[in-house]
PDB file of N, CA and C in Angstrom:
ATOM      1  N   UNK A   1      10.834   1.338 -14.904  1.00  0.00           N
ATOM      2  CA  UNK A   1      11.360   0.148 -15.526  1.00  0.00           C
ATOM      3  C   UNK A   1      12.556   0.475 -16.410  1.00  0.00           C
ATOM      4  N   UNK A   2      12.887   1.352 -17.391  1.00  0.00           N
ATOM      5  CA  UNK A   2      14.024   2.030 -17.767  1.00  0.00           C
ATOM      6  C   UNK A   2      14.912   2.774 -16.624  1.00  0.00           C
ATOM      7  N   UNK A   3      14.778   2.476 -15.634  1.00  0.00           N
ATOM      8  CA  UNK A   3      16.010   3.097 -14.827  1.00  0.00           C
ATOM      9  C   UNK A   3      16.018   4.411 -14.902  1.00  0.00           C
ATOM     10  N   UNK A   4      15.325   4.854 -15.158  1.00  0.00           N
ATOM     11  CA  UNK A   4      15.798   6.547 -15.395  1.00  0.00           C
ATOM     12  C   UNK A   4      14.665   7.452 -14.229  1.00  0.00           C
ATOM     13  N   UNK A   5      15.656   8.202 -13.338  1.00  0.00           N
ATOM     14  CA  UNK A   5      15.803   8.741 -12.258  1.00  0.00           C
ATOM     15  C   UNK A   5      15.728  10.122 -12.367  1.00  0.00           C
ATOM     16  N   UNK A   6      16.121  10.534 -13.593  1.00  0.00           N
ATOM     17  CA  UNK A   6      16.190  11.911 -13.788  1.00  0.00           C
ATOM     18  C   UNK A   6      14.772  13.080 -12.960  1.00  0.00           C
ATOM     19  N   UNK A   7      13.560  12.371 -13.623  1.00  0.00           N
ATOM     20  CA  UNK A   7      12.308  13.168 -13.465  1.00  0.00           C
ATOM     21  C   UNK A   7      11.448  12.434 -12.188  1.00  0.00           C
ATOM     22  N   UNK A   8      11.807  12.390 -10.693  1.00  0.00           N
ATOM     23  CA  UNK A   8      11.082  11.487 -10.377  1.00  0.00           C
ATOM     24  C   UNK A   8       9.612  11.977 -10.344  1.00  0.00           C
ATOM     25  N   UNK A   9       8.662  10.913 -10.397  1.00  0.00           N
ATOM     26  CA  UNK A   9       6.967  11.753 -10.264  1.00  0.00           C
ATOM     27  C   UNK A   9       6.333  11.306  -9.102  1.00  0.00           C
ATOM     28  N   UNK A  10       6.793  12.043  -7.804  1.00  0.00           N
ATOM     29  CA  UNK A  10       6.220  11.527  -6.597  1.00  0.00           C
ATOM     30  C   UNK A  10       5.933  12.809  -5.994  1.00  0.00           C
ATOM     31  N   UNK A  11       4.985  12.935  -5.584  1.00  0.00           N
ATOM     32  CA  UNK A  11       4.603  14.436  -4.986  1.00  0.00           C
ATOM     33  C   UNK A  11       5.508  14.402  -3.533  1.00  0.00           C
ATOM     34  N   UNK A  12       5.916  15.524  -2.718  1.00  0.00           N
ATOM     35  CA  UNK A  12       6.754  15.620  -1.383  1.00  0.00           C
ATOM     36  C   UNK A  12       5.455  15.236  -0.345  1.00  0.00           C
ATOM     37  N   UNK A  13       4.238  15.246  -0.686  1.00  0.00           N
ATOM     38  CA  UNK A  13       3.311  14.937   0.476  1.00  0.00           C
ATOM     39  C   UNK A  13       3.072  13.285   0.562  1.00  0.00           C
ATOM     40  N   UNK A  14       2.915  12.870  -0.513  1.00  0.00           N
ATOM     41  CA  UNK A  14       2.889  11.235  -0.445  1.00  0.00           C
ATOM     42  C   UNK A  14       4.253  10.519  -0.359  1.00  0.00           C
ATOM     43  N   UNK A  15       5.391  11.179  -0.414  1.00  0.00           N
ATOM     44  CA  UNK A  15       6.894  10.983   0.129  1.00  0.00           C
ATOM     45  C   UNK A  15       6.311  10.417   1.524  1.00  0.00           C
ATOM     46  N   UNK A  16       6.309  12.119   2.036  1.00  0.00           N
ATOM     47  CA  UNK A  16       6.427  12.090   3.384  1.00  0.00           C
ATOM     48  C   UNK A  16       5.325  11.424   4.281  1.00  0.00           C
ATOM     49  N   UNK A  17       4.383  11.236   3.639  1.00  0.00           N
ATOM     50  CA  UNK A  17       3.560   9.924   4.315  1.00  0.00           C
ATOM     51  C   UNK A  17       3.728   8.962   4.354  1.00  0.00           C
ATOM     52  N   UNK A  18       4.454   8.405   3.208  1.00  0.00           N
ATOM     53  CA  UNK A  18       4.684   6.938   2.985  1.00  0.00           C
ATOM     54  C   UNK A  18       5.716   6.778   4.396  1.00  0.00           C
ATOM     55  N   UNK A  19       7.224   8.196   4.299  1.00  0.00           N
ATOM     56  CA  UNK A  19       7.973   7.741   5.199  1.00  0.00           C
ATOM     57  C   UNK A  19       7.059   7.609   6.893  1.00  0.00           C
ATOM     58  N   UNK A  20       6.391   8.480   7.326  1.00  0.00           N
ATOM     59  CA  UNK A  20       5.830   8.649   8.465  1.00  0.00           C
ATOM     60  C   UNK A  20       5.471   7.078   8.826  1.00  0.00           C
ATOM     61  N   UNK A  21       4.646   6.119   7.901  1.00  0.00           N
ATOM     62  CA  UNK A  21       4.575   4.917   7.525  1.00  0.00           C
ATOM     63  C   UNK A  21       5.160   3.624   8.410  1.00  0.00           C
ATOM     64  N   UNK A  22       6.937   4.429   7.439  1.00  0.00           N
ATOM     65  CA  UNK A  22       7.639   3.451   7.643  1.00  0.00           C
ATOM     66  C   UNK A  22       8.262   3.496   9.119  1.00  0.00           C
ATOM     67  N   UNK A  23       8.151   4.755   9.668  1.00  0.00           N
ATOM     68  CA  UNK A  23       8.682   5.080  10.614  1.00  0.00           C
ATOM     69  C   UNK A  23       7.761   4.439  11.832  1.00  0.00           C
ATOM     70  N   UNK A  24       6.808   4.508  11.522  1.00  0.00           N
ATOM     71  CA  UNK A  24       5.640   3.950  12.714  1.00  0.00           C
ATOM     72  C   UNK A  24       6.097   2.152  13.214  1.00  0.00           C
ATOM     73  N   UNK A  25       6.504   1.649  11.759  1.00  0.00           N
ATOM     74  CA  UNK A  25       6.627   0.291  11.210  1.00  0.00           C
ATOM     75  C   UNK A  25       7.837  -0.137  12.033  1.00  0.00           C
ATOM     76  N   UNK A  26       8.852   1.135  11.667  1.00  0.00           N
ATOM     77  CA  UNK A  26      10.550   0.555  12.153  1.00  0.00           C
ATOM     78  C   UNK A  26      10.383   0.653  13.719  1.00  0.00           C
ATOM     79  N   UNK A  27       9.818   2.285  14.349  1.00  0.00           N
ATOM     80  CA  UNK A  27       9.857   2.199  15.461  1.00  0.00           C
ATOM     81  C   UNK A  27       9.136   0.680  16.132  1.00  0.00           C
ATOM     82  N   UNK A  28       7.890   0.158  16.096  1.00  0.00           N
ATOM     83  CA  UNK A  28       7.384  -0.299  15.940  1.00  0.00           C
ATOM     84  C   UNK A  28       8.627  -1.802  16.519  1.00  0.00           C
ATOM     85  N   UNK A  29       9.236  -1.667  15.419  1.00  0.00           N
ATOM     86  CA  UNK A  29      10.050  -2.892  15.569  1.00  0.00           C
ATOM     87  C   UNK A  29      11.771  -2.683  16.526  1.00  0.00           C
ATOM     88  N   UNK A  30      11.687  -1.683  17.132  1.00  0.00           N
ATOM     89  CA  UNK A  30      12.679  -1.492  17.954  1.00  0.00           C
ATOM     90  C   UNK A  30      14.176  -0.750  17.489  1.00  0.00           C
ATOM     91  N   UNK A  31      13.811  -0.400  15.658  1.00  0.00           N
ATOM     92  CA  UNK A  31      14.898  -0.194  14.821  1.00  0.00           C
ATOM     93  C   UNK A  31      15.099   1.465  14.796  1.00  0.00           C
ATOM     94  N   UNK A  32      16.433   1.569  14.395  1.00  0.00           N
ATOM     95  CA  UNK A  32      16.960   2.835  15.066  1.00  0.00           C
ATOM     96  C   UNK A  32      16.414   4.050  13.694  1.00  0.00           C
ATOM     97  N   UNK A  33      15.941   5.051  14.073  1.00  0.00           N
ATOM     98  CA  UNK A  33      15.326   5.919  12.935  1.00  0.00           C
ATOM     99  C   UNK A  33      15.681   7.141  13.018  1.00  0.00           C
ATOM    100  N   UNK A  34      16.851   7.609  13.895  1.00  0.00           N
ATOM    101  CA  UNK A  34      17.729   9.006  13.883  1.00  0.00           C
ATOM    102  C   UNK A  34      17.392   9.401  12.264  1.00  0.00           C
ATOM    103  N   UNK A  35      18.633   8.777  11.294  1.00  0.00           N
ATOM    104  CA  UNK A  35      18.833   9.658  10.115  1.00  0.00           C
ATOM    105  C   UNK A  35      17.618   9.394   9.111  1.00  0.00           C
ATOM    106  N   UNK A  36      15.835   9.016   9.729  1.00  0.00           N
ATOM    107  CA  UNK A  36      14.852   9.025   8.817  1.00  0.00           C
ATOM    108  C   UNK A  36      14.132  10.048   9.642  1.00  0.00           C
ATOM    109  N   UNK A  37      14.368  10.634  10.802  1.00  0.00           N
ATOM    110  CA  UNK A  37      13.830  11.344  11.006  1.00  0.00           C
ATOM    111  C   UNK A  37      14.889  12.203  11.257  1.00  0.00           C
ATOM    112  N   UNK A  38      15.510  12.916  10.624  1.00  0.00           N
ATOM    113  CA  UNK A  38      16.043  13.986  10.024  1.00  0.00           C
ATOM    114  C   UNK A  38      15.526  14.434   8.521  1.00  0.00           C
ATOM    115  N   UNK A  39      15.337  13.524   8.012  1.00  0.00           N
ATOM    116  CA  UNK A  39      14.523  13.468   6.827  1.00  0.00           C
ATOM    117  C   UNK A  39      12.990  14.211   6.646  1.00  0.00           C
ATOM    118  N   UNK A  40      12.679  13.390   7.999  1.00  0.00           N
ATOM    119  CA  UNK A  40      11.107  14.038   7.997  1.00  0.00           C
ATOM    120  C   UNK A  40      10.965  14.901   8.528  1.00  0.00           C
ATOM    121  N   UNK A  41      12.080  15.951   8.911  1.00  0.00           N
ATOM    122  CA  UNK A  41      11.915  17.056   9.106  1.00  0.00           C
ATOM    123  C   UNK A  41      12.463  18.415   8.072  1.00  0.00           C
ATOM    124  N   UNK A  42      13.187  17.638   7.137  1.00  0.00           N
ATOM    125  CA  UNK A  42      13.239  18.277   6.206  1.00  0.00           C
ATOM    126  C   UNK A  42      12.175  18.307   5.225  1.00  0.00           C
ATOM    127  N   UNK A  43      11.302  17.044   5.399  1.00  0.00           N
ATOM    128  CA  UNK A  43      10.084  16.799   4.581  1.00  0.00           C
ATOM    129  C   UNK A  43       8.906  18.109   5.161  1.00  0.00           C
TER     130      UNK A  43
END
């Protein structure tokens, strides 16, 4: 709520689930997910 970005507190495993998620969601909907799954392979 203060905007502040500095410290985020999200662990890299619930990142990368949430994205896996979204990815199921977008594919799902026919939408293009090249540069999120570049992501999740850096994840």
């Amino acid at each position: 709520m203060a905007d502040d970005y500095a410290n985020p507190n999200i662990r890299t495993a619930h990142l990368r689930k949430d994205l896996l998620l979204f990815l199921q969601a977008a594919r799902g909907l026919g939408l293009e997910t090249m540069g999120l799954d570049g992501l999740k392979a850096l994840l």
